[in-house]
N, C-alpha and C. Protein backbone atom coordinates (compact mmCIF):
# COMPACT_ATOMS: atom_id res chain seq x y z
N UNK A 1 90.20 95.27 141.35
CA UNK A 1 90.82 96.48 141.90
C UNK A 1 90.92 97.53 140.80
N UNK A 2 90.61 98.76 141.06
CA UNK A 2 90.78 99.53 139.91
C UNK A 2 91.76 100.29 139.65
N UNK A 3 91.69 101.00 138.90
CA UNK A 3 93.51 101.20 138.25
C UNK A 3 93.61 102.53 138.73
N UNK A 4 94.92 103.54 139.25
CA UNK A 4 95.51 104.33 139.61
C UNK A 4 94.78 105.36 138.62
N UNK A 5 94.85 106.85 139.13
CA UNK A 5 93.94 107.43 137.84
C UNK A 5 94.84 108.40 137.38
N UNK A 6 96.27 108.42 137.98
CA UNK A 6 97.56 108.52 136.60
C UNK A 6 97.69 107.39 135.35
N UNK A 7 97.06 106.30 135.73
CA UNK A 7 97.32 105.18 134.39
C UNK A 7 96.14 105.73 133.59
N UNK A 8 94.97 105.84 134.19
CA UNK A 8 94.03 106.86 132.81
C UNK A 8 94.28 107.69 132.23
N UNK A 9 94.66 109.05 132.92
CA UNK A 9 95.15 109.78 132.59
C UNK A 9 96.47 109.63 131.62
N UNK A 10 97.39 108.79 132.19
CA UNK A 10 98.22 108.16 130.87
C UNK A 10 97.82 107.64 129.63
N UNK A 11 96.87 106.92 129.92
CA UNK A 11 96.39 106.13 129.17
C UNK A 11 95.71 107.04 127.84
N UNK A 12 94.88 108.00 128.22
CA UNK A 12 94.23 109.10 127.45
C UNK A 12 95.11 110.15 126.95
N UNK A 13 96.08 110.67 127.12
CA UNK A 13 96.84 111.05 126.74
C UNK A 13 98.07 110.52 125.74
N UNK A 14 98.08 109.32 125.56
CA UNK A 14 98.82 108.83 124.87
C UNK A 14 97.57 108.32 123.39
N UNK A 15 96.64 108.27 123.70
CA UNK A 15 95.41 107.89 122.75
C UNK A 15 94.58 109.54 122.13
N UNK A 16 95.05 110.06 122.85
CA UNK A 16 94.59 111.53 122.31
C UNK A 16 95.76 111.95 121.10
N UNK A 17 97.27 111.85 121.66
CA UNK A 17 97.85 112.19 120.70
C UNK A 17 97.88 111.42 119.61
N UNK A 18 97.60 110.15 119.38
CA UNK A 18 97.24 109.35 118.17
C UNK A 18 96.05 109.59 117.61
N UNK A 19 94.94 109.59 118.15
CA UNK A 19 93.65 110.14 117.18
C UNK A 19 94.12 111.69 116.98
N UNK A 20 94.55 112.40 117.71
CA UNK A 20 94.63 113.76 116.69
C UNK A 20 95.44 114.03 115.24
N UNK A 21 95.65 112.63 114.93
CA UNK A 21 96.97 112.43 113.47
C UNK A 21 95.97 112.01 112.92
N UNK A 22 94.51 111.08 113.27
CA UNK A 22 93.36 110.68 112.05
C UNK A 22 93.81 109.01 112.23
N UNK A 23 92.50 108.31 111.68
CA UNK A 23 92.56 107.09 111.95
C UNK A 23 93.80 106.58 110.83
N UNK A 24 94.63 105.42 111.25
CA UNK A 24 95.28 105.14 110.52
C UNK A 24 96.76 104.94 110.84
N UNK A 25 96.86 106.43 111.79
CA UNK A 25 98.20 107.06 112.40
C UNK A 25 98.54 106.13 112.53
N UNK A 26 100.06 105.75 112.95
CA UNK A 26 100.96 104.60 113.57
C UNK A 26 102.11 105.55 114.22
N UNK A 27 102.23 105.18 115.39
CA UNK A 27 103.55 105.77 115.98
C UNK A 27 104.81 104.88 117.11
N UNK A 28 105.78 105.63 116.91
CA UNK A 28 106.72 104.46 117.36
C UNK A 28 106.72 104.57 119.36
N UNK A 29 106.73 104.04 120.09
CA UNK A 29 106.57 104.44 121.68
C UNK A 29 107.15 105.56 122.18
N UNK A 30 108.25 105.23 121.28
CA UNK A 30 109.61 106.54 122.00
C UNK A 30 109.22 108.26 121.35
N UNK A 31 107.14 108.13 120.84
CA UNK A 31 107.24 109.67 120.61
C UNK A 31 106.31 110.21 121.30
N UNK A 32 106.11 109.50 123.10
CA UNK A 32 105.48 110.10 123.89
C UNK A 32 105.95 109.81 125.21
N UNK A 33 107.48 110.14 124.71
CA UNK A 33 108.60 109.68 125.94
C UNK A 33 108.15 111.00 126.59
N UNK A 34 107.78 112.21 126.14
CA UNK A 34 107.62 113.19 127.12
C UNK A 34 106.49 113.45 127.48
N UNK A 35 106.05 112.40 127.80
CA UNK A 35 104.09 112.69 128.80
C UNK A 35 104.70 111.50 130.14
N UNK A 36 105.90 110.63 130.18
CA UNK A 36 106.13 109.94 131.64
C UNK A 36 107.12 109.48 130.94
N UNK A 37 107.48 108.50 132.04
CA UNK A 37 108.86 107.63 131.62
C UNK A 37 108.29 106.67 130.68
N UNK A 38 109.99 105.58 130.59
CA UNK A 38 109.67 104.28 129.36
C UNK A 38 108.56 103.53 130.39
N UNK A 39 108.72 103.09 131.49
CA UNK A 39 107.94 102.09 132.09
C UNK A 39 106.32 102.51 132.19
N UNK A 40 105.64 103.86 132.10
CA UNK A 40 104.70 104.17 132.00
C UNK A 40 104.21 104.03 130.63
N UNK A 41 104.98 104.64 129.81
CA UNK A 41 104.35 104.95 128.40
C UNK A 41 104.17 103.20 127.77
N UNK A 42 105.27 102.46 128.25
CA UNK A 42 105.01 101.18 127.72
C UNK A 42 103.85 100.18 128.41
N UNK A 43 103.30 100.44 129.79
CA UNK A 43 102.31 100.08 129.95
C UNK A 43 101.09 100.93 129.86
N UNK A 44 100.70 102.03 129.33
CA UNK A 44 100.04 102.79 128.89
C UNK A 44 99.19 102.04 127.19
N UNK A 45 100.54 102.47 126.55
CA UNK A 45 100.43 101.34 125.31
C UNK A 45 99.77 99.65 125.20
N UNK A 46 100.29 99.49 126.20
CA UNK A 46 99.68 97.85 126.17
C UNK A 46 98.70 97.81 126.83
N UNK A 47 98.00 99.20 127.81
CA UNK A 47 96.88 98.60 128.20
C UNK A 47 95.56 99.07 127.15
N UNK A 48 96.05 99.78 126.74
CA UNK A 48 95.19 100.13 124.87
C UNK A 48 95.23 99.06 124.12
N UNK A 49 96.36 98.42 123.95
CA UNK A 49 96.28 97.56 122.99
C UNK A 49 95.21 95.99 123.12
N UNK A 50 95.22 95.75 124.70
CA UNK A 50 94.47 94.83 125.54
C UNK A 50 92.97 95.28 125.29
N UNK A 51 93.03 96.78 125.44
CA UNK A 51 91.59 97.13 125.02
C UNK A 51 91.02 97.27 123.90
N UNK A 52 92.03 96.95 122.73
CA UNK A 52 91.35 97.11 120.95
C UNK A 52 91.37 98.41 121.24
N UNK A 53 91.50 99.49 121.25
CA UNK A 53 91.83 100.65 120.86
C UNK A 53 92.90 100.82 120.13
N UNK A 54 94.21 100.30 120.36
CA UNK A 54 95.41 100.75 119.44
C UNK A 54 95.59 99.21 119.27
N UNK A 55 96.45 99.14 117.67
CA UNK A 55 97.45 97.90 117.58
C UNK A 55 98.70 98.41 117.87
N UNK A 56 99.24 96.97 118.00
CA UNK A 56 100.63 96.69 118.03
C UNK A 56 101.11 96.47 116.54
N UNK A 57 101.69 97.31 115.89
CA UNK A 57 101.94 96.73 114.50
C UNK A 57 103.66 96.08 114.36
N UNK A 58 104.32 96.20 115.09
CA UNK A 58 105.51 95.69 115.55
C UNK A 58 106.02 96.00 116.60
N UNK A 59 107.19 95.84 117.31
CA UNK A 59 108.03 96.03 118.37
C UNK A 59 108.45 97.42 118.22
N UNK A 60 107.54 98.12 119.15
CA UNK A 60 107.88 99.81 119.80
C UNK A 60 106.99 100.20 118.72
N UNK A 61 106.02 99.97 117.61
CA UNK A 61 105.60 100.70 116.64
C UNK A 61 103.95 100.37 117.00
N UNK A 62 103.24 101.49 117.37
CA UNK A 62 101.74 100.86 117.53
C UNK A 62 100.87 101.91 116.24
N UNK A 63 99.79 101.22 116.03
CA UNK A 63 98.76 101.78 115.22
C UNK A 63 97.25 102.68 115.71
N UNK A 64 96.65 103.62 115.28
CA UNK A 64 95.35 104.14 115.83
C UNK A 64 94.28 103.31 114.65
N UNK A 65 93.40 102.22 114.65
CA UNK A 65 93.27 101.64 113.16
C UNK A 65 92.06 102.19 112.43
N UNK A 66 91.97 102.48 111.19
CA UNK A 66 91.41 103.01 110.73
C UNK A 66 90.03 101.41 109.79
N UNK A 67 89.16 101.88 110.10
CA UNK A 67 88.39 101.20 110.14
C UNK A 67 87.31 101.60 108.53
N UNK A 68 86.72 100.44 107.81
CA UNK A 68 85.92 100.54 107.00
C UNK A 68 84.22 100.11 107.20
N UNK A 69 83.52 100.42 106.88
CA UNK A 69 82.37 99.93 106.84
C UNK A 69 82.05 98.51 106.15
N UNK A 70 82.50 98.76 105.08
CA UNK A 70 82.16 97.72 104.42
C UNK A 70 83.17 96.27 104.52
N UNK A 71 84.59 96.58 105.11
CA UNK A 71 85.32 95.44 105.31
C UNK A 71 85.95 95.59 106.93
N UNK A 72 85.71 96.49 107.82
CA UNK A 72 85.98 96.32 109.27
C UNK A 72 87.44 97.19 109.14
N UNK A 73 88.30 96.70 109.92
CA UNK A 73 89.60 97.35 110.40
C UNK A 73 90.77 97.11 109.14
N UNK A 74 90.88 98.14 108.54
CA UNK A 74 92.61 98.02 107.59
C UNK A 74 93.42 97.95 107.93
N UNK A 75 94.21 97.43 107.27
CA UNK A 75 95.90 97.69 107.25
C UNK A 75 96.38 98.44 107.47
N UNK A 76 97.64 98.72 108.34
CA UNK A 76 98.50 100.04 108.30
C UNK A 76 99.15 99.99 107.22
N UNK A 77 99.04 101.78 106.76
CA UNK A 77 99.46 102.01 105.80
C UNK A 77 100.66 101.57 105.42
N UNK A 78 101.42 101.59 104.65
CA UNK A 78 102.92 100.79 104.37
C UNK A 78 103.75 101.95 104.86
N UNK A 79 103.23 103.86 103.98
CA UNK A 79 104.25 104.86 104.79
C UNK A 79 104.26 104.94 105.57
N UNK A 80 102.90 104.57 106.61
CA UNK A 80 102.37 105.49 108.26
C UNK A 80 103.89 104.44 108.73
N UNK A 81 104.00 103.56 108.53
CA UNK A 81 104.61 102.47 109.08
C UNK A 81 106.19 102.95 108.93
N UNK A 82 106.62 102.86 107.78
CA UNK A 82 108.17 103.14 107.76
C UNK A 82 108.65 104.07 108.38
N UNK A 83 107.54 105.45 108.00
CA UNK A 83 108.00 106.87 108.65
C UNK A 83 108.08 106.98 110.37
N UNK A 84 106.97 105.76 110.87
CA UNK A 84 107.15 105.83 112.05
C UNK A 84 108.83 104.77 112.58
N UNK A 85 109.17 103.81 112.38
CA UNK A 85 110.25 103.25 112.01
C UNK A 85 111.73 104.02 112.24
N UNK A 86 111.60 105.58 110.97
CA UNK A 86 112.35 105.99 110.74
C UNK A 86 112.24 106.87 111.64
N UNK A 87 111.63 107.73 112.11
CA UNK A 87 111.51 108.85 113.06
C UNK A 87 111.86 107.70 114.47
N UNK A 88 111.87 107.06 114.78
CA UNK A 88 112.32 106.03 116.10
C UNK A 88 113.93 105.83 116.14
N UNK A 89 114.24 106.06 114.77
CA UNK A 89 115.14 105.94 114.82
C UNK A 89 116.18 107.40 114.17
N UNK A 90 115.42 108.40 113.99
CA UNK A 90 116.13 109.08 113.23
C UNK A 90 116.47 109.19 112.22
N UNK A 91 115.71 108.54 111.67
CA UNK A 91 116.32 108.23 109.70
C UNK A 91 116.22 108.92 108.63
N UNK A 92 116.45 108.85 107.75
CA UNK A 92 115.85 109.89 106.85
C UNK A 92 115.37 108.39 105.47
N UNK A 93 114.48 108.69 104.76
CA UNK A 93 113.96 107.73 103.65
C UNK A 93 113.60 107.89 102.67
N UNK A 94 113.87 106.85 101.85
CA UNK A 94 114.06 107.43 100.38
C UNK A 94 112.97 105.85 99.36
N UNK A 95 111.64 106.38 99.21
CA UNK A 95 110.82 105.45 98.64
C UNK A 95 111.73 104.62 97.45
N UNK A 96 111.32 102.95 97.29
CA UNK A 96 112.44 103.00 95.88
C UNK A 96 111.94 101.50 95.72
N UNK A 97 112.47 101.23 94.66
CA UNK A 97 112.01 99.72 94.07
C UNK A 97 110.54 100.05 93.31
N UNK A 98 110.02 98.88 93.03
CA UNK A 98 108.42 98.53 92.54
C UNK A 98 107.84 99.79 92.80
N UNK A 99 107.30 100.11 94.22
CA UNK A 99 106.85 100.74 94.90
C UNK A 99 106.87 102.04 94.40
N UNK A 100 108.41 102.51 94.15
CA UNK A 100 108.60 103.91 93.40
C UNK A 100 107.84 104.37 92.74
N UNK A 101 108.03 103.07 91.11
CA UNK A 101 107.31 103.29 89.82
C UNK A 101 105.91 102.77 90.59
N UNK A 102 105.70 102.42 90.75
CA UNK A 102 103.71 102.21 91.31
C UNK A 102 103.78 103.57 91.36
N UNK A 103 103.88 104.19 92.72
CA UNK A 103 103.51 105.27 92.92
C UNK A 103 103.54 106.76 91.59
N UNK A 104 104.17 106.75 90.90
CA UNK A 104 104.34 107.61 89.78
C UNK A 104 103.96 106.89 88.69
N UNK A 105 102.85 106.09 88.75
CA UNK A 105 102.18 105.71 87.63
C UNK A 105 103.22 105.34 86.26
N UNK A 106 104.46 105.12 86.68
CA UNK A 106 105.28 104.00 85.72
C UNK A 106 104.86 102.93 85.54
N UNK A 107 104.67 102.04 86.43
CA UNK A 107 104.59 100.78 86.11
C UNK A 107 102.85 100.01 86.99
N UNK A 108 102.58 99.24 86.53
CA UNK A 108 101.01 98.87 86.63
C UNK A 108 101.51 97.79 87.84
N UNK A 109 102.84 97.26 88.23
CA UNK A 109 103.11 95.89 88.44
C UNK A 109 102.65 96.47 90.29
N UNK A 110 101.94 95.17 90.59
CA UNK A 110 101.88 95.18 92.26
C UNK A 110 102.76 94.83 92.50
N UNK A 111 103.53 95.42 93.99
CA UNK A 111 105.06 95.55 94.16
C UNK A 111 104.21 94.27 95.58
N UNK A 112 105.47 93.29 95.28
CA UNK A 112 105.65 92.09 96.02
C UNK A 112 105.53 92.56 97.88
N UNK A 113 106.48 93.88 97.58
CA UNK A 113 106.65 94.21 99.39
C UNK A 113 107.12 95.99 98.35
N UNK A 114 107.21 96.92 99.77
CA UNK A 114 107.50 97.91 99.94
C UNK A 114 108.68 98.42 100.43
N UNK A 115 109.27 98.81 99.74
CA UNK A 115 111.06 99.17 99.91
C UNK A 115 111.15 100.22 100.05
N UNK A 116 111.95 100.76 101.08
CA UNK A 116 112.76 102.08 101.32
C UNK A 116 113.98 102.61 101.82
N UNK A 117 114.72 103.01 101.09
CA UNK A 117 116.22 103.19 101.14
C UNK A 117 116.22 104.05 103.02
N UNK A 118 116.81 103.55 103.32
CA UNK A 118 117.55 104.42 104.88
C UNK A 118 118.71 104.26 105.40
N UNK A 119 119.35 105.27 106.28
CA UNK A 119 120.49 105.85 106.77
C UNK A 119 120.99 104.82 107.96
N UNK A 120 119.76 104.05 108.33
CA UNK A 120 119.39 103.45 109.42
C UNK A 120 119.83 102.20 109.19
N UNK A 121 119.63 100.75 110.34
CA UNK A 121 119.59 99.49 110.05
C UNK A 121 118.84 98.87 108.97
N UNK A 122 119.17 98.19 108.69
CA UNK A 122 117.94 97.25 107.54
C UNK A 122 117.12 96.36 108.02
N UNK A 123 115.62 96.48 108.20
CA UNK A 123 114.62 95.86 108.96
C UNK A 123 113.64 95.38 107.95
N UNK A 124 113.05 95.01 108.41
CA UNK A 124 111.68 94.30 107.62
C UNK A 124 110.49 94.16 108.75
N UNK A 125 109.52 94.92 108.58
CA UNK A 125 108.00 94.40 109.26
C UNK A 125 106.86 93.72 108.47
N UNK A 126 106.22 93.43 108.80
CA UNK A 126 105.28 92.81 108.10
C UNK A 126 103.74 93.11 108.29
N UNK A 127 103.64 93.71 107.26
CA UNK A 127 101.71 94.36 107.76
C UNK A 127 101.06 93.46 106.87
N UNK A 128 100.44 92.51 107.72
CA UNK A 128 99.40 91.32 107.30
C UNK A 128 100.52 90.30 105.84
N UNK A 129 100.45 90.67 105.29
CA UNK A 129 101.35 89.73 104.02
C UNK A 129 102.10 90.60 103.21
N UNK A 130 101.96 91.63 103.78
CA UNK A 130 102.96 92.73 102.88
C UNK A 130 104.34 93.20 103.50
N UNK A 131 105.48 92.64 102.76
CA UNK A 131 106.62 93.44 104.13
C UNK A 131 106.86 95.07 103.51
N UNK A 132 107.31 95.48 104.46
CA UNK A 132 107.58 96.51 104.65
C UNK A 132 108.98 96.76 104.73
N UNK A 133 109.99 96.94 103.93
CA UNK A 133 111.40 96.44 103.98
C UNK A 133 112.34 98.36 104.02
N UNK A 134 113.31 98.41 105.06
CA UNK A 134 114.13 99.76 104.95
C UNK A 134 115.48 99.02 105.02
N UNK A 135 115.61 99.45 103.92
CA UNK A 135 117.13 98.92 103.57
C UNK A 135 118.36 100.11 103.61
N UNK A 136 119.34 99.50 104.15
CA UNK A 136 120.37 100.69 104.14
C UNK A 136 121.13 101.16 103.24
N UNK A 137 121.21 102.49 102.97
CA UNK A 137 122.25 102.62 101.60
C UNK A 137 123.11 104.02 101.71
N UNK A 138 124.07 104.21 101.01
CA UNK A 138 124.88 105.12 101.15
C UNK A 138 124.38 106.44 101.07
N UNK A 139 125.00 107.69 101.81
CA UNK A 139 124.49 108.68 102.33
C UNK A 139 124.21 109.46 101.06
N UNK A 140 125.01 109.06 100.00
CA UNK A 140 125.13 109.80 98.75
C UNK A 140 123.37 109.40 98.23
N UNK A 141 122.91 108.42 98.25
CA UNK A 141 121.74 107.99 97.42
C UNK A 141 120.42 108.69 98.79
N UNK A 142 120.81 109.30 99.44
CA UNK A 142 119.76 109.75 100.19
C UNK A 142 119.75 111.42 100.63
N UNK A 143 120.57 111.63 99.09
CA UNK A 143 120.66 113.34 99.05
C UNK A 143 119.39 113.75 98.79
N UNK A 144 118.70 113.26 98.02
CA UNK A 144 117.32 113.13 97.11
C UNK A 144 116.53 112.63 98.48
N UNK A 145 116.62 112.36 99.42
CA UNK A 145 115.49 111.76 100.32
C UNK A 145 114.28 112.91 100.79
N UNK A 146 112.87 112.48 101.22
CA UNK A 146 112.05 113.41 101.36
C UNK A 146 111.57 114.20 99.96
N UNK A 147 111.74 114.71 98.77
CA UNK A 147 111.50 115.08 97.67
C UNK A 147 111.31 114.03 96.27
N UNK A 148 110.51 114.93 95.79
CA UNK A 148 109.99 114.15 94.54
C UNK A 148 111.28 113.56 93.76
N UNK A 149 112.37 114.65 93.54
CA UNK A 149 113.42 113.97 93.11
C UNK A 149 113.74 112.93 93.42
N UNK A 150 113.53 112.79 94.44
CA UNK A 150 113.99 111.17 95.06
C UNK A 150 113.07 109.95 94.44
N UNK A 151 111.90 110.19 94.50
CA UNK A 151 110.82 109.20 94.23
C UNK A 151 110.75 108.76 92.52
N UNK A 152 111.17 109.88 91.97
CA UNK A 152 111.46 109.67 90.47
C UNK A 152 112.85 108.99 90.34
N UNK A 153 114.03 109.87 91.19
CA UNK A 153 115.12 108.98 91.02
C UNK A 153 115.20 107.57 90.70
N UNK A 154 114.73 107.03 91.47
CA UNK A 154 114.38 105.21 92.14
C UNK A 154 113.61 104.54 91.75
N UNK A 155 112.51 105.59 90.98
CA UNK A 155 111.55 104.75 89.89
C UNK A 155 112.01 104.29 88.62
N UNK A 156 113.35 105.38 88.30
CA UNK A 156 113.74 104.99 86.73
C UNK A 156 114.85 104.19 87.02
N UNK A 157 115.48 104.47 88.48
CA UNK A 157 116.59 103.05 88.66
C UNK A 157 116.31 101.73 88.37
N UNK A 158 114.54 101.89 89.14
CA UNK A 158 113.76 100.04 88.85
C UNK A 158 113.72 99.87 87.26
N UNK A 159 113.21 101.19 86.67
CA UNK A 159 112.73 100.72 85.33
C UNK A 159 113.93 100.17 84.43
N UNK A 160 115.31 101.43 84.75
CA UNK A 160 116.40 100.50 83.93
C UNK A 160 116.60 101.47 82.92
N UNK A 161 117.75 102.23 82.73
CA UNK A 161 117.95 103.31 81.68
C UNK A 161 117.67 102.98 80.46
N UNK A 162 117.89 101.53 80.36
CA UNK A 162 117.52 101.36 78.57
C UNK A 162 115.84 101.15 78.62
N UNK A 163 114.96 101.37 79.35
CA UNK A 163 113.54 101.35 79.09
C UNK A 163 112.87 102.86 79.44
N UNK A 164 113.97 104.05 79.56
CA UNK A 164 113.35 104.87 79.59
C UNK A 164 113.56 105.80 78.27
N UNK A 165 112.09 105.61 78.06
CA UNK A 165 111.90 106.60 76.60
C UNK A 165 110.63 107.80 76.44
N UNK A 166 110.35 107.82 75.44
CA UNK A 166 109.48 109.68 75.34
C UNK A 166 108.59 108.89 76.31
N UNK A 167 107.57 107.73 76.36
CA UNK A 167 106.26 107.41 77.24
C UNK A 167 106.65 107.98 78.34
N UNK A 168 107.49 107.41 78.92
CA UNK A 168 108.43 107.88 80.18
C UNK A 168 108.21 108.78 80.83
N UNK A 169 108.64 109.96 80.19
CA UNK A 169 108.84 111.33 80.05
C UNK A 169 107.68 111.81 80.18
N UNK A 170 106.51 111.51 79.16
CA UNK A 170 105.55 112.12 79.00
C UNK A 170 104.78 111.64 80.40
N UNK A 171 104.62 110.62 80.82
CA UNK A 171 103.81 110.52 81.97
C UNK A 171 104.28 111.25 83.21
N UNK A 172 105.35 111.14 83.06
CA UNK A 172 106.27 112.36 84.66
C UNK A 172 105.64 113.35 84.12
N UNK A 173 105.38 113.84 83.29
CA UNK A 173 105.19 115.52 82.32
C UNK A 173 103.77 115.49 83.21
N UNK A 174 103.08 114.78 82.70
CA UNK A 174 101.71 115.05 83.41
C UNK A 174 101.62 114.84 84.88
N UNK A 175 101.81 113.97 85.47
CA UNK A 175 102.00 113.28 86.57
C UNK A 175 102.68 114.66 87.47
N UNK A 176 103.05 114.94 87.50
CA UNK A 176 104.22 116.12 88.18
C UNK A 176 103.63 117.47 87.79
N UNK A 177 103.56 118.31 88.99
CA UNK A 177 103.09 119.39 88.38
C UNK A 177 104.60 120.71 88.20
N UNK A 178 104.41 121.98 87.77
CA UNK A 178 105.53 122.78 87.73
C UNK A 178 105.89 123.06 88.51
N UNK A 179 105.61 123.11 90.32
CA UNK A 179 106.75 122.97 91.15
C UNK A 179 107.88 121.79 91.24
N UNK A 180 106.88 121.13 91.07
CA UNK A 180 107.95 119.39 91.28
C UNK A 180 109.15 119.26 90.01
N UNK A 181 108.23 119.78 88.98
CA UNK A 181 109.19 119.53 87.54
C UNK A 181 110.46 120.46 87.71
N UNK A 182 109.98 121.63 88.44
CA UNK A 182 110.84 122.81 88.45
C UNK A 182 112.31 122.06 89.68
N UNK A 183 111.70 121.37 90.60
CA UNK A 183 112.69 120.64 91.83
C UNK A 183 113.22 119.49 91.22
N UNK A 184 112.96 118.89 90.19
CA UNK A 184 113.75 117.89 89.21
C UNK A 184 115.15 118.35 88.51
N UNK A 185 114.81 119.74 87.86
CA UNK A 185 115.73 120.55 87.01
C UNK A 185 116.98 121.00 88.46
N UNK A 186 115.89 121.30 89.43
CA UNK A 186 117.50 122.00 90.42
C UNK A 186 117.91 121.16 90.90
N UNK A 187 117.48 119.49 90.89
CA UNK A 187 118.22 118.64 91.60
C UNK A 187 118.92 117.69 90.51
N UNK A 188 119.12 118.10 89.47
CA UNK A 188 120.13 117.36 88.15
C UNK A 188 120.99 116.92 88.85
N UNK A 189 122.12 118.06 89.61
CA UNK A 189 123.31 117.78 89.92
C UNK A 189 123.80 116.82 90.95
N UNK A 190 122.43 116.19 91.33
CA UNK A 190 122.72 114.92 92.46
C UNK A 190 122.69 113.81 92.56
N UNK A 191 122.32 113.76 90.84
CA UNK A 191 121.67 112.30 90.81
C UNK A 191 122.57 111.61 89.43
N UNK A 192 122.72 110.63 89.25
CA UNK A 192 123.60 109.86 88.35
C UNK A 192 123.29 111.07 86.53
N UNK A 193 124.14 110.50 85.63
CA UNK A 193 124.20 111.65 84.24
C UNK A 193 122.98 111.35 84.05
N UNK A 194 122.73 110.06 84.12
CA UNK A 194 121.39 109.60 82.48
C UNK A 194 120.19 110.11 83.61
N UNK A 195 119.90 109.95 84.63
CA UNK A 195 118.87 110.04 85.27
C UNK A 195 118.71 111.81 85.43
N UNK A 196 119.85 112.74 85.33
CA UNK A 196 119.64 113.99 85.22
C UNK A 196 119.10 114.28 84.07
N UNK A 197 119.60 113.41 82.95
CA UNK A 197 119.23 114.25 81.42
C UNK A 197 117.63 113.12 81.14
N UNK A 198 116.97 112.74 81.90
CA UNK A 198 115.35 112.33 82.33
C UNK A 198 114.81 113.85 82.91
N UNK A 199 115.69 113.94 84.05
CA UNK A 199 114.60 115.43 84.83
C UNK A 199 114.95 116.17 83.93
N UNK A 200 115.98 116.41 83.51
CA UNK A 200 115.94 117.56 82.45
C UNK A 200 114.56 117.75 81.09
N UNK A 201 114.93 116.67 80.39
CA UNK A 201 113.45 116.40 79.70
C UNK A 201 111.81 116.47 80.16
N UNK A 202 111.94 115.99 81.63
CA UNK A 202 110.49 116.01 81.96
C UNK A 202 110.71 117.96 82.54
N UNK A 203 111.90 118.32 82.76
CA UNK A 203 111.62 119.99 83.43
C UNK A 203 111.59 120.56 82.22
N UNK A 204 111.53 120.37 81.01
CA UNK A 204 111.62 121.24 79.89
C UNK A 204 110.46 122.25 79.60
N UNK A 205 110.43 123.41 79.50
CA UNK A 205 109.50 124.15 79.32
C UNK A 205 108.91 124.95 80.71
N UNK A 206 109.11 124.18 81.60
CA UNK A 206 108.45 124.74 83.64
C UNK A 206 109.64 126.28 83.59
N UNK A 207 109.41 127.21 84.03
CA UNK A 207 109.71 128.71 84.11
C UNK A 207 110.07 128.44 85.40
């Protein structure tokens, strides 16, 4: 029997707005509550997912997958993933742990799982062997959320005030360009003493 041609039409419309984000996208169900109701959009979703067109990368969170030549279908990204997470829920997030310093070329170490401070519940997903962990923390440590300040904040928290020295410094120096260095210096006043008088050093000299 063939299918109603509002469920195509659902169906394509909910797969249009995911390929127009680029392969890779991940989004949570509840951000195409306004193309039908929950009972449509959720069988919309699953009849994509039945078809290998979209994954399921957890509960309410699906993927558009971005595919390689040389090794087939990847991983969702670790951010596509949280940010979708957090926007489901309203969150706001703040990168931190391992992950931090990875990302700002502090530290060389592969981060075990991927951590991110939120406003939200504390969850954990799991993309293939990597979790994906949003942990909750006080509203004060997520003044810095969304900005570089933040991402530096949480990198030198992992590293540990007594291991931050000139190397330190000098790699944020390069690493960071003079807008970012310049948003370090105006965000001193939010972030613990020793970790201000870091941005201060790496903003030294930015106009």
């Amino acid at each position: 029997m063939s299918r109603p041609k509002s469920a195509d039409s659902m169906d394509a419309k909910v797969l249009r707005r995911l390929r127009a984000r680029g392969s890779g996208a991940v989004a949570a169900s509840t951000e195409f509550l306004d193309l039908g109701n929950r009972a449509s959009v959720d069988q919309a979703l699953s009849r994509l997912v039945r078809r290998g067109e979209l994954r399921r990368v957890s509960r309410g969170v699906y993927g558009y997958p971005e595919r390689s030549r040389l090794i087939g279908e990847l991983a969702p990204r670790p951010e596509q993933v949280a940010r979708a997470l957090a926007r489901r829920g309203s969150q706001r997030l703040l990168v931190s742990g391992a992950y931090a310093a990875n990302l700002l070329g502090l530290s060389d170490q592969v981060p075990a799982r991927v951590e991110y401070l939120t406003d939200g519940p504390s969850q954990t997903v799991m993309i293939r062997n990597l979790p994906v962990k949003l942990k909750q923390t006080t509203p004060r440590r997520l003044v810095v959320a969304d900005r570089v300040s933040g991402t530096v904040a949480e990198a030198l928290r992992f590293l540990g005030q007594s291991q931050i020295d000139e190397t330190v410094v000098a790699k944020l120096r390069k690493r960071l360009n003079d807008k970012e260095r310049r948003q370090l210096v105006k965000d001193i006043p939010l972030v613990p003493g020793w970790i201000g008088d870091v941005f201060r050093k790496v903003g030294e000299g930015v106009e």
